[in-house]
C-alpha atoms as a PDB file:
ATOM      1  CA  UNK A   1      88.564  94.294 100.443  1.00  0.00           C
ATOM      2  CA  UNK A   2      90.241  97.061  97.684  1.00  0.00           C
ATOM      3  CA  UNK A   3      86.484  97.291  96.476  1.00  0.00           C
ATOM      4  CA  UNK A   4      85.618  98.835 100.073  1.00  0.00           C
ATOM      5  CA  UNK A   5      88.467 100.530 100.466  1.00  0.00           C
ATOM      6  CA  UNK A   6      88.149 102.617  97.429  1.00  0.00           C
ATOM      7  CA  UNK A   7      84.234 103.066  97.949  1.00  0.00           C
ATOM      8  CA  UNK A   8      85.894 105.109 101.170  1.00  0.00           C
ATOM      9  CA  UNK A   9      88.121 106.840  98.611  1.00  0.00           C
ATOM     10  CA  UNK A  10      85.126 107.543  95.924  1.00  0.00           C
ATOM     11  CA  UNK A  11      82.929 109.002  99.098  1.00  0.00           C
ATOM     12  CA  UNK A  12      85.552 111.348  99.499  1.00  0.00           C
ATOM     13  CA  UNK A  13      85.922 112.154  96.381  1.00  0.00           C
ATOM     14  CA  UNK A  14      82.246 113.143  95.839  1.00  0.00           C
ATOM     15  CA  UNK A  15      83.110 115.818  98.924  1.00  0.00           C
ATOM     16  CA  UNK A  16      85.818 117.169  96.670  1.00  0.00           C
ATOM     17  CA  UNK A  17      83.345 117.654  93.631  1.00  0.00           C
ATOM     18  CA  UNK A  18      80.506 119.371  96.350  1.00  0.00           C
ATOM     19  CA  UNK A  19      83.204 121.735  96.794  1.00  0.00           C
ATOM     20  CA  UNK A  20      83.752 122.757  92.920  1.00  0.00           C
ATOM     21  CA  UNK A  21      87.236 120.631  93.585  1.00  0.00           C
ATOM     22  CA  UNK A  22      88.538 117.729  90.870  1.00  0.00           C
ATOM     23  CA  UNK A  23      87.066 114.864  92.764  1.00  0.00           C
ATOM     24  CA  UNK A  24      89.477 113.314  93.990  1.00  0.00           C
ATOM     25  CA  UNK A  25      89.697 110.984  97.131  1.00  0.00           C
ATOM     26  CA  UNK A  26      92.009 109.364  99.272  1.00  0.00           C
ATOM     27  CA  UNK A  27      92.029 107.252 102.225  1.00  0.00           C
ATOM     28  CA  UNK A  28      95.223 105.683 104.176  1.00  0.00           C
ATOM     29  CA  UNK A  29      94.481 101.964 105.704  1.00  0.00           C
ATOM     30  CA  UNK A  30      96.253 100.226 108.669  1.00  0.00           C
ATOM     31  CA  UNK A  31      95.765  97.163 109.929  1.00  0.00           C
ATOM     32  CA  UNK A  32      92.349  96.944 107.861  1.00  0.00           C
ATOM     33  CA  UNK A  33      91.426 100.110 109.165  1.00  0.00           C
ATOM     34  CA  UNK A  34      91.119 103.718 107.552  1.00  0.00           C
ATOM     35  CA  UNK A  35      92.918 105.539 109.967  1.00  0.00           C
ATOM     36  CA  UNK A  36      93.044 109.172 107.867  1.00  0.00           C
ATOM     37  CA  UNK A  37      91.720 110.597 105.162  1.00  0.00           C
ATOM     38  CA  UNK A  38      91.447 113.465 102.588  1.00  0.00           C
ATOM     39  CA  UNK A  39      89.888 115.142  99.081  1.00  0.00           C
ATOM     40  CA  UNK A  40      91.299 117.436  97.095  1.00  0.00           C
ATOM     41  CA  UNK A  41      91.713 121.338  98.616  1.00  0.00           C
ATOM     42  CA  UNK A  42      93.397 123.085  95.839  1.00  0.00           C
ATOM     43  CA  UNK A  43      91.001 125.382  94.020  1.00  0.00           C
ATOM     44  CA  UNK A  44      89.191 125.894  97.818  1.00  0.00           C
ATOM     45  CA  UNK A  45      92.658 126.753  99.823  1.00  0.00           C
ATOM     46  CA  UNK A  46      94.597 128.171  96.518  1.00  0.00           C
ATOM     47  CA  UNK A  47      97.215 125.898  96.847  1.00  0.00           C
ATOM     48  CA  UNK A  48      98.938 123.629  94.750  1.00  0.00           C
ATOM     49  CA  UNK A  49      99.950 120.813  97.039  1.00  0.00           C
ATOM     50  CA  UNK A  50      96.339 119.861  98.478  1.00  0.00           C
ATOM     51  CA  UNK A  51      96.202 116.924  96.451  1.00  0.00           C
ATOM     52  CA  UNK A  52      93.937 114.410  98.216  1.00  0.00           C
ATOM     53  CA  UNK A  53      96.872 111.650  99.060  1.00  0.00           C
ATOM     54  CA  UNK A  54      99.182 114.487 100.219  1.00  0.00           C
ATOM     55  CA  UNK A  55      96.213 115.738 103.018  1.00  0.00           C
ATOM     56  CA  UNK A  56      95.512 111.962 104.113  1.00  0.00           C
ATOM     57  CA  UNK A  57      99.612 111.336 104.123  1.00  0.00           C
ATOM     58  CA  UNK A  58      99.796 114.511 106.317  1.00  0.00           C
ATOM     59  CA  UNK A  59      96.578 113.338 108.584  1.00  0.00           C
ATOM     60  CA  UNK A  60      98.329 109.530 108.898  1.00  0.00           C
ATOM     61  CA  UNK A  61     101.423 111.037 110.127  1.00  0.00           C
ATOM     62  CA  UNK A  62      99.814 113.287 112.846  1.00  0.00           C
ATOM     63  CA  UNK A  63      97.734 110.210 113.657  1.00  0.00           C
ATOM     64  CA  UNK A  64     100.383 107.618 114.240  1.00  0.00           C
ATOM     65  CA  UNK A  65     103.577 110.243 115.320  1.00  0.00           C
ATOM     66  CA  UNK A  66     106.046 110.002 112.409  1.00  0.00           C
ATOM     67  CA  UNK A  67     106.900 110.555 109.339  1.00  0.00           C
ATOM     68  CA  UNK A  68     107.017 107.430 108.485  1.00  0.00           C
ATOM     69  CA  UNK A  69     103.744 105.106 107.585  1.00  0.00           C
ATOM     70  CA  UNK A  70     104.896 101.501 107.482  1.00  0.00           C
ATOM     71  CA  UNK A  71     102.212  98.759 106.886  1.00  0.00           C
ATOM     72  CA  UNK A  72     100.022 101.345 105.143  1.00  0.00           C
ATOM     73  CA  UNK A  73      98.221 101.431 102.480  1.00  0.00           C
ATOM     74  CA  UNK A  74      96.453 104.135 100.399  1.00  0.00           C
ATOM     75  CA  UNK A  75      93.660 104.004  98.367  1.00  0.00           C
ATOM     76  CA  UNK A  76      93.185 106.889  95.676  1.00  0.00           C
ATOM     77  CA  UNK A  77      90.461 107.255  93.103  1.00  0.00           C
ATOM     78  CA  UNK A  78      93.096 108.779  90.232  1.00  0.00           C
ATOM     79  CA  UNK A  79      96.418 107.619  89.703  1.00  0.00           C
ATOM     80  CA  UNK A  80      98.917 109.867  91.553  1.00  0.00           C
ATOM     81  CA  UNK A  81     100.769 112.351  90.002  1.00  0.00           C
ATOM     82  CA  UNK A  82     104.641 112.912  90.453  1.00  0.00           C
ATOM     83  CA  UNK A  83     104.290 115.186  93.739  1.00  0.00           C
ATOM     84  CA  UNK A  84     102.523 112.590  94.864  1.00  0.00           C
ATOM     85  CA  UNK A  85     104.447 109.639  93.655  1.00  0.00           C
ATOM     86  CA  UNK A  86     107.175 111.864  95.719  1.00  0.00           C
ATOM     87  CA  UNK A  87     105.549 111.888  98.966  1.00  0.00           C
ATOM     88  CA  UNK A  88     104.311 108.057  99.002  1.00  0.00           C
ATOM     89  CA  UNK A  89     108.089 106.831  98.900  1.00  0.00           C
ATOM     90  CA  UNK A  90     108.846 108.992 101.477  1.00  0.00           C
ATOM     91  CA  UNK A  91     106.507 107.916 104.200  1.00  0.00           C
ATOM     92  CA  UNK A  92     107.412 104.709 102.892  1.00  0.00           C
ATOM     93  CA  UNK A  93     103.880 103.337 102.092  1.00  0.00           C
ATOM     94  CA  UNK A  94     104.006  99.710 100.910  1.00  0.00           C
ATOM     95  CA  UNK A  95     101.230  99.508  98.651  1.00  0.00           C
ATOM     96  CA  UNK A  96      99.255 102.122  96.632  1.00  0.00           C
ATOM     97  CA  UNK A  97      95.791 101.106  94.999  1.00  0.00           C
ATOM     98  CA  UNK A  98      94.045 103.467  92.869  1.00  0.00           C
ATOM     99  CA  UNK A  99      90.960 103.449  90.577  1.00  0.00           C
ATOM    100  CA  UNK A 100      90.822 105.503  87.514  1.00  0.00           C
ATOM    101  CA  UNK A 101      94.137 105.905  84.971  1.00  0.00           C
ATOM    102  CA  UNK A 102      95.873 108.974  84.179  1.00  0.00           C
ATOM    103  CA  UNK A 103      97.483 108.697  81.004  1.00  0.00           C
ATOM    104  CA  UNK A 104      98.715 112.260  80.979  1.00  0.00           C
ATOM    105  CA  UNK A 105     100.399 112.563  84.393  1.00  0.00           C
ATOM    106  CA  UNK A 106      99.987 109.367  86.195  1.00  0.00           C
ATOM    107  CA  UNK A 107     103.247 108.128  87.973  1.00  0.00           C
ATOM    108  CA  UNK A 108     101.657 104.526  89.073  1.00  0.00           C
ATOM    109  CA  UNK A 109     102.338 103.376  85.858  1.00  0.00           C
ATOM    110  CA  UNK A 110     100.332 105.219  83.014  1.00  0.00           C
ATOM    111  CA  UNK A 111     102.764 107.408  81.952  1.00  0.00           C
ATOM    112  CA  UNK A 112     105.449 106.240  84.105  1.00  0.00           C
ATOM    113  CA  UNK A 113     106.258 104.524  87.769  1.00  0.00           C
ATOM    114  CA  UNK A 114     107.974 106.163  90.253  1.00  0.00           C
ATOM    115  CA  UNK A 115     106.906 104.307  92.750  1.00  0.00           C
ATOM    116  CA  UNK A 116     109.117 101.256  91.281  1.00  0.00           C
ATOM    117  CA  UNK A 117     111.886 102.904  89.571  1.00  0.00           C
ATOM    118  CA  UNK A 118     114.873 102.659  92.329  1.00  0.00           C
ATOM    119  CA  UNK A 119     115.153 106.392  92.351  1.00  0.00           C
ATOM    120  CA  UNK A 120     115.477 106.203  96.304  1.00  0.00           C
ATOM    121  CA  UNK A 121     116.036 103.204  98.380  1.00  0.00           C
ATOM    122  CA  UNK A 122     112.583 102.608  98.860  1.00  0.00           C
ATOM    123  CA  UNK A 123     109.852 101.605  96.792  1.00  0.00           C
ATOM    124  CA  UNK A 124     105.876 101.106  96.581  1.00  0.00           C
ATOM    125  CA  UNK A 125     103.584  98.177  95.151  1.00  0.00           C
ATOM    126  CA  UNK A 126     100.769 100.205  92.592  1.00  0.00           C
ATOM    127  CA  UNK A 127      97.972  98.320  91.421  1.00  0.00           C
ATOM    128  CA  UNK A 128      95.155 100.798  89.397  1.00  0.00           C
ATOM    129  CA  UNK A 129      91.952  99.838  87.860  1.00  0.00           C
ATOM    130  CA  UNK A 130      90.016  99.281  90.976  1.00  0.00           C
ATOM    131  CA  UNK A 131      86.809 100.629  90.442  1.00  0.00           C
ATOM    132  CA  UNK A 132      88.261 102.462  87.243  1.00  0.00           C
ATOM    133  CA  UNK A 133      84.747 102.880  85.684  1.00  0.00           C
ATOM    134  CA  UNK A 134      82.869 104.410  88.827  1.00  0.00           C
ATOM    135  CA  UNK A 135      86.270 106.081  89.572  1.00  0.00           C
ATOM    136  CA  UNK A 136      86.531 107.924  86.023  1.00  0.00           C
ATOM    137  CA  UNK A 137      83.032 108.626  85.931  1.00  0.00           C
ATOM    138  CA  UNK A 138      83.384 110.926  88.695  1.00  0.00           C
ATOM    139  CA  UNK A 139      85.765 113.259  86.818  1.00  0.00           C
ATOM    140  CA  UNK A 140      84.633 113.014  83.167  1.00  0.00           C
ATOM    141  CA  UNK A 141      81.519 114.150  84.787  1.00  0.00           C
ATOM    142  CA  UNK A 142      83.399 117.058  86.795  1.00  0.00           C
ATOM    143  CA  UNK A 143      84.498 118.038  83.587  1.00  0.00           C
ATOM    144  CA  UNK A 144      80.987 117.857  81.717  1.00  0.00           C
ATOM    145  CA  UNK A 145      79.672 120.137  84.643  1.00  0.00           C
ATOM    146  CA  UNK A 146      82.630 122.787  84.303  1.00  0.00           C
ATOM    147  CA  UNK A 147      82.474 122.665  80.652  1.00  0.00           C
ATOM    148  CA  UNK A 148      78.502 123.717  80.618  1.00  0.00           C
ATOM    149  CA  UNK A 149      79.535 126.801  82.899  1.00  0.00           C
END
């Protein structure tokens, strides 16, 4: 079931790197449903906060009415970063699952968990390496590609 989650995640992901973006991916589940999703926007839009799991947060909110996302899940093909660590505990998602490790800002639990640290009164369950390879392979290859230019 994570497997075809995150193959949702990675297919948006690849729509991010069409667009010149980091691919990056990011779907929100309900109910074993995707019920919103997103890609990263940030070099496209020129703005910082279209991270992929901020745009499907944002699109799961509008979808079900509130701010606040309880028996979600998201699935996110990099490890989210503080912002994004940030906006998970506040619409209270219960579990995050995410595919490739970032050891250099990755709040999951590379180079630190937010999502676990009792900074608020809420917390979220992380569990990376889900798909890691296929998940990695996307950006090391963005990066390949960007290097040549």
């Amino acid at each position: 079931m994570k497997e075809r989650f995150m193959r949702e995640a990675i297919k948006r992901a690849k729509k991010a790197a069409a667009l010149g973006e980091m691919p990056v991916g990011a779907v929100v589940v309900r109910d074993g449903r995707v019920i919103a999703s997103g890609y990263n926007r940030r070099e496209t839009k020129k703005n910082a906060v279209l991270h992929a799991e901020l745009i499907a947060i944002d699109r799961a909110c509008k979808k079900l009415r509130g701010w606040r996302l309880p028996g979600c899940e998201l699935y996110v093909t990099l490890e989210p970063c503080p912002m994004c660590a940030g906006a998970i505990l506040n619409s209270r998602i219960e579990h995050v699952y995410y595919g490739a490790y970032d050891e250099k800002s990755g709040c999951a639990g590379s180079r630190l968990n937010l999502l676990d640290m009792n900074l608020c009164n809420y917390s979220a369950a992380a569990e990376g390496g889900i798909l890691a390879d296929e998940c990695a392979g996307l950006i090391k290859d963005f990066f390949k590609r960007l290097r040549k230019r």
